[in-house]
C-alpha atoms as a PDB file:
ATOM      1  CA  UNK A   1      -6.585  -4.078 -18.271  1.00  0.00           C
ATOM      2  CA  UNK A   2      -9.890  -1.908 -17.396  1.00  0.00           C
ATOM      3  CA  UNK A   3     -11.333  -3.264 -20.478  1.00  0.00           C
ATOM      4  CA  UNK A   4     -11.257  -7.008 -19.430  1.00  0.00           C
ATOM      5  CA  UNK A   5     -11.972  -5.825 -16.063  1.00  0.00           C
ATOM      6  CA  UNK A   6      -8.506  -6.296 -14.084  1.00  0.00           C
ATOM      7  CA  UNK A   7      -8.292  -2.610 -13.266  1.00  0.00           C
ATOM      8  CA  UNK A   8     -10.860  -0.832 -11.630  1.00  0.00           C
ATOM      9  CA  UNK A   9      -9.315   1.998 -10.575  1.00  0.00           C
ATOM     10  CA  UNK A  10      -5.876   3.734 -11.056  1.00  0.00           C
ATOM     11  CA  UNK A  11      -4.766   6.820  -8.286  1.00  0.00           C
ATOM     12  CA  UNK A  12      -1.395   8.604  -9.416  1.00  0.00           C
ATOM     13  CA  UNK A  13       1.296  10.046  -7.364  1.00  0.00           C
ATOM     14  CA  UNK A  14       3.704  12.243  -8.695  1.00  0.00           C
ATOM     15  CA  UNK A  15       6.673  13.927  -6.704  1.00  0.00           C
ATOM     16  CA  UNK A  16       8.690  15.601  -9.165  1.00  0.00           C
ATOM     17  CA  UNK A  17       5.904  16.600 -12.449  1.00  0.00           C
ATOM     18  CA  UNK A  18       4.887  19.151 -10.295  1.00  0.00           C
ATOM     19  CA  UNK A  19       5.059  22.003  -7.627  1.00  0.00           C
ATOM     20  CA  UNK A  20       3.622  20.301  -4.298  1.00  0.00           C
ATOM     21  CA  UNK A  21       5.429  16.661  -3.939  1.00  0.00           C
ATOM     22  CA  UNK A  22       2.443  13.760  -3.818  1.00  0.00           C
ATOM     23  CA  UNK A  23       3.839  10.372  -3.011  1.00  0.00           C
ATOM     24  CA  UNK A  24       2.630   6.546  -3.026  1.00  0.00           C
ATOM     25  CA  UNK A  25       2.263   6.666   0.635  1.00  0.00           C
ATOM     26  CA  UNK A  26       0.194  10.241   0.460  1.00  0.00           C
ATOM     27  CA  UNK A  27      -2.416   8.182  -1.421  1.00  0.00           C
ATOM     28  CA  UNK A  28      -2.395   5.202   0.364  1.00  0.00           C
ATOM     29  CA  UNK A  29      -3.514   7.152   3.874  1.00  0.00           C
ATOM     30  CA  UNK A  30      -6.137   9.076   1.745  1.00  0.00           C
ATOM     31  CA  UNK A  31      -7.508   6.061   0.862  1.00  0.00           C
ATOM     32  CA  UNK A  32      -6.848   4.278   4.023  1.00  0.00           C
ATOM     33  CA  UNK A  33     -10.571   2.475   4.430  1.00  0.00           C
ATOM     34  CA  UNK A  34     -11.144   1.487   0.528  1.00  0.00           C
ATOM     35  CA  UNK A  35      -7.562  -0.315   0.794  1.00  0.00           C
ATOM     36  CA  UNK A  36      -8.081  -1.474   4.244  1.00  0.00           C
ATOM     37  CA  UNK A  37     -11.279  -4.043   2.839  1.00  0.00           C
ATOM     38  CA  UNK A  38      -9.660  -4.601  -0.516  1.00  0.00           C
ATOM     39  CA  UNK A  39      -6.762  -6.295   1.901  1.00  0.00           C
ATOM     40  CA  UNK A  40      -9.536  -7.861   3.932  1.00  0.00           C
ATOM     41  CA  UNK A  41     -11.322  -9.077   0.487  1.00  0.00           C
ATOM     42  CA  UNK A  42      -7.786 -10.650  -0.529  1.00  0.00           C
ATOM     43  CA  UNK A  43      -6.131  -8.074  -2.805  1.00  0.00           C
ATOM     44  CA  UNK A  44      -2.569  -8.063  -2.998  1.00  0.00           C
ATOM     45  CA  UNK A  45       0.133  -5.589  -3.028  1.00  0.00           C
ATOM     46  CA  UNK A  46       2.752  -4.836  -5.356  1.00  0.00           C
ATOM     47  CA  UNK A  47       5.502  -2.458  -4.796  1.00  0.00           C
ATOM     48  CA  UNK A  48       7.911  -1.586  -7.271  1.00  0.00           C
ATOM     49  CA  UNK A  49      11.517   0.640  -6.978  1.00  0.00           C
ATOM     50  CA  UNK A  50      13.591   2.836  -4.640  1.00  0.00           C
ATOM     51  CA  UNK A  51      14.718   0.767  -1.798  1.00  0.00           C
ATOM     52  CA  UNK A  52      16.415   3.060   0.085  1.00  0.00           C
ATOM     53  CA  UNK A  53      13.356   5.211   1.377  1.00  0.00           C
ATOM     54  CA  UNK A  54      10.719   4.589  -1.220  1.00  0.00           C
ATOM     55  CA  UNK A  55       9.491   1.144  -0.360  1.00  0.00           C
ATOM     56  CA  UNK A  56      10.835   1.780   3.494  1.00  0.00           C
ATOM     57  CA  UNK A  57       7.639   4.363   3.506  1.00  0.00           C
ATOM     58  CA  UNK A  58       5.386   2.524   2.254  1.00  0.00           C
ATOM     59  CA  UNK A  59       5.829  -0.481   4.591  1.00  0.00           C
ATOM     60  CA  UNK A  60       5.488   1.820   7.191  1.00  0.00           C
ATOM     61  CA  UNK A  61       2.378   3.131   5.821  1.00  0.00           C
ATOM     62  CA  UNK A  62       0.930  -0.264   4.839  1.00  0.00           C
ATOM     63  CA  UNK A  63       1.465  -0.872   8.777  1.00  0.00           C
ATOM     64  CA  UNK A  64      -0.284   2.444   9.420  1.00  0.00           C
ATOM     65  CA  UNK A  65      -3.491   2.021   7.084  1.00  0.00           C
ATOM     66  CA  UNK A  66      -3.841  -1.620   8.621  1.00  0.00           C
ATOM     67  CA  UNK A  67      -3.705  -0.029  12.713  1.00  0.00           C
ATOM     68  CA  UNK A  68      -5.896   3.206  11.814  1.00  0.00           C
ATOM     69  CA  UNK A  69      -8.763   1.444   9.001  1.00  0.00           C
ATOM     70  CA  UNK A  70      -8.535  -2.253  10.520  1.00  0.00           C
ATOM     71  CA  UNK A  71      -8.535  -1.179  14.463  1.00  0.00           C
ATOM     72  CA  UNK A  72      -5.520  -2.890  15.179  1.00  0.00           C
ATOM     73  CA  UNK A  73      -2.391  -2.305  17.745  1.00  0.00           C
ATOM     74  CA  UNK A  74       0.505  -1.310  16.120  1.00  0.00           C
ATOM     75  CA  UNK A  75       1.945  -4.842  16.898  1.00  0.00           C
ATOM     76  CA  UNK A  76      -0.916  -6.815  15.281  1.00  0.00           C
ATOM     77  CA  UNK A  77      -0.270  -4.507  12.336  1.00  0.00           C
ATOM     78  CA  UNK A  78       2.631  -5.570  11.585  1.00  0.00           C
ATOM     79  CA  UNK A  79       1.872  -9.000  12.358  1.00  0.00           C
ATOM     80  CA  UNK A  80      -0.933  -8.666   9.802  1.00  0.00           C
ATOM     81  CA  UNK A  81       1.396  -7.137   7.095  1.00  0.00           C
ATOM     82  CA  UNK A  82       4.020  -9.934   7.867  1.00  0.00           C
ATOM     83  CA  UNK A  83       1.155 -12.814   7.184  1.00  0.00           C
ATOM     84  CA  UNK A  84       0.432 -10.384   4.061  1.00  0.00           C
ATOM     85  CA  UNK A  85       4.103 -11.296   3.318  1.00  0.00           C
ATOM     86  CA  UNK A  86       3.695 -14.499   4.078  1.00  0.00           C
ATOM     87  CA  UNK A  87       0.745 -15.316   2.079  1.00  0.00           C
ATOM     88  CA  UNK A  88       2.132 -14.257  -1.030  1.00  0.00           C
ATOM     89  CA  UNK A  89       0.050 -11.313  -1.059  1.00  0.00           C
ATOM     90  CA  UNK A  90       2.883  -8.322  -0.509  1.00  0.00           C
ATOM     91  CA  UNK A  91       5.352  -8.437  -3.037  1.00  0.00           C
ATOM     92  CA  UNK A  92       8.330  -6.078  -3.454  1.00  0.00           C
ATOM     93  CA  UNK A  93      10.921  -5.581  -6.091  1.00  0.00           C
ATOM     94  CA  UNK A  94      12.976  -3.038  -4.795  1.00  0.00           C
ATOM     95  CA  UNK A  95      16.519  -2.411  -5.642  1.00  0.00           C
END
């Protein structure tokens, strides 16, 4: 996928290959304003697994990246993650 050019960049999270725990959402509020304007520039998002917390965090975090790198009230967050939803652009397989 990097070859043909669909992947230009990959960021890991491990919580259990290691001592200090680094989750999905740990990377997505480091990189809060590069995934802010790939949202903006029509990227979508893909989550994949745990259900019971996993994907619960990262909505949550989603919503916070979108309030602190887009400027927006917590309410037009989540309105902006729900047209994300919406617009076929957030997709979860969770289980």
């Amino acid at each position: 996928m990097h070859a043909d050019g669909h992947l230009t960049r990959l960021d890991t999270a491990f919580s259990r290959d290691q001592e200090r725990k680094v989750y999905v959402q740990d990377r997505m509020l480091e990189q809060a304003q590069p995934l802010w304007e790939w949202l903006e520039d029509g990227a979508n998002v893909y989550v994949c697994g745990d259900a019971a917390q996993m994907a619960k965090d990262v909505h949550s975090t989603l919503v916070k990246v979108v309030k602190m790198a887009g400027g927006r009230s917590t309410e037009a967050a989540e309105e902006y993650v729900h047209a994300l939803k919406e617009t076929h652009r957030y997709h979860r397989d969770v289980y």
